[in-house]
Protein backbone atom coordinates (compact mmCIF):
# COMPACT_ATOMS: atom_id res chain seq x y z
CA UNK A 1 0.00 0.00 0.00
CA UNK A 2 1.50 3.16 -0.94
CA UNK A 3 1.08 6.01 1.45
CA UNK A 4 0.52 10.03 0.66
CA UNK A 5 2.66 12.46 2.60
CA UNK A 6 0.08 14.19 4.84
CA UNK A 7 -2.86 12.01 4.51
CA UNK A 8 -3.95 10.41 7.34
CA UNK A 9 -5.50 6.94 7.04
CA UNK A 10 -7.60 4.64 9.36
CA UNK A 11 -7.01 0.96 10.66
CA UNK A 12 -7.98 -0.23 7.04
CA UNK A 13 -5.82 1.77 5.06
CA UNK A 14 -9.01 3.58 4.29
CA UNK A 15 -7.71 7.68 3.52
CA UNK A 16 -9.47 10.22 5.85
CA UNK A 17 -9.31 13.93 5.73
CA UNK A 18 -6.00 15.68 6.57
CA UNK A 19 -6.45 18.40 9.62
CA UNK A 20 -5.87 20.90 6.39
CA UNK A 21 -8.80 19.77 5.11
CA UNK A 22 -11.01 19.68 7.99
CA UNK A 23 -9.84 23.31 8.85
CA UNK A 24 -10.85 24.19 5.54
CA UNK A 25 -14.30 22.89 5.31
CA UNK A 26 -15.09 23.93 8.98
CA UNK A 27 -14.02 27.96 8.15
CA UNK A 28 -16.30 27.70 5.10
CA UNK A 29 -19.38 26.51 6.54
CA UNK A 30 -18.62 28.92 9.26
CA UNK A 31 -18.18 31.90 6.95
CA UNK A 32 -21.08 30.83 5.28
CA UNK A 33 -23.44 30.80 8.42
CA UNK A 34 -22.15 34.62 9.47
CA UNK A 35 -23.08 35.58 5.79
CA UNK A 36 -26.09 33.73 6.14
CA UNK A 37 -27.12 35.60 9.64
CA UNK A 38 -25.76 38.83 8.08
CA UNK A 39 -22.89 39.44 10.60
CA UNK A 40 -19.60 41.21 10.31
CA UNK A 41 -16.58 39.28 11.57
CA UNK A 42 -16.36 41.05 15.05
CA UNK A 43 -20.83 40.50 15.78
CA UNK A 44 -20.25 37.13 15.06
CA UNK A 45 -17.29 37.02 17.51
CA UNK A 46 -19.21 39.04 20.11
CA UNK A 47 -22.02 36.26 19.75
CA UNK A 48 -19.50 33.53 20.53
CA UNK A 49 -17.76 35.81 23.56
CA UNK A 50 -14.44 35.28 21.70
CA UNK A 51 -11.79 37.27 20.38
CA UNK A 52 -12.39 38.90 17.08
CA UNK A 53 -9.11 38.24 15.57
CA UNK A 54 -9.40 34.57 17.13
CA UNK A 55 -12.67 34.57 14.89
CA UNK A 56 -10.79 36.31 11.81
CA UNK A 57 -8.17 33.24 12.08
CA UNK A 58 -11.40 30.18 12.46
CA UNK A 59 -12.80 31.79 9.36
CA UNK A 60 -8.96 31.35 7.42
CA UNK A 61 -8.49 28.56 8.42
CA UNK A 62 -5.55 28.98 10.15
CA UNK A 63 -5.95 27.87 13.98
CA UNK A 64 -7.14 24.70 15.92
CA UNK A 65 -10.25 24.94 17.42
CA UNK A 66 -10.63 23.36 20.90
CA UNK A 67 -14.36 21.79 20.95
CA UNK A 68 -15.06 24.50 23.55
CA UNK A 69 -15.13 27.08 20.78
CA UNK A 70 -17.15 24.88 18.65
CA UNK A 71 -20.14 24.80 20.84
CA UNK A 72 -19.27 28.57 21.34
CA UNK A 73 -19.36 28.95 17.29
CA UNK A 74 -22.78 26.23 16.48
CA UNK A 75 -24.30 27.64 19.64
CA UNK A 76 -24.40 31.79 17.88
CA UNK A 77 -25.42 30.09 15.41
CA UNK A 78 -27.66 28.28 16.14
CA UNK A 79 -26.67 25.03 14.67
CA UNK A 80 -25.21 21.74 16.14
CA UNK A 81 -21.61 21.30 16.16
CA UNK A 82 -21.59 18.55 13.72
CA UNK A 83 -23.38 21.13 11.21
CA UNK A 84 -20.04 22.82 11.29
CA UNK A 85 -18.04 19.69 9.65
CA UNK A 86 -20.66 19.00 7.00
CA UNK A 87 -19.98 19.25 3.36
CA UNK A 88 -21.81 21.27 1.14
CA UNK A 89 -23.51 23.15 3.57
């Protein structure tokens, strides 16, 4: 079995999503649900009682979120957390 640099796989040598990808598809659907509620960047972060630039960096992509800021983030708005990982949302 031939392995891709930065892929992750499971038991079965089945590929699953790299953490790039993940981060990607969970700042989309979250960009998507502030566009959808009509928020800036910083009312969306005041909704979740987090930083804005903390916010700015979910919506790039570019941090780890701990699940605590998940159920901060579905919990503005109004969604479950798994919501947040769903594709083509």
């Amino acid at each position: 079995m031939v392995y891709k640099r930065n892929s992750c796989y499971d038991f079965y040598g089945v590929p699953k999503p790299s953490v790039n990808q993940t981060q990607d598809l969970l700042a989309g659907n979250v960009r998507r649900l502030r566009e959808k509620a009509g928020w800036t960047q910083e009312q969306a972060a005041d909704a979740m009682e987090i930083a804005t630039r903390h916010y700015q960096k979910i919506e790039a992509g570019d941090v780890n979120v701990t699940v605590a800021t998940l159920v901060r983030v579905a919990k503005a708005f109004g969604v479950d957390v798994k919501a947040l990982f769903e594709e083509g949302k």
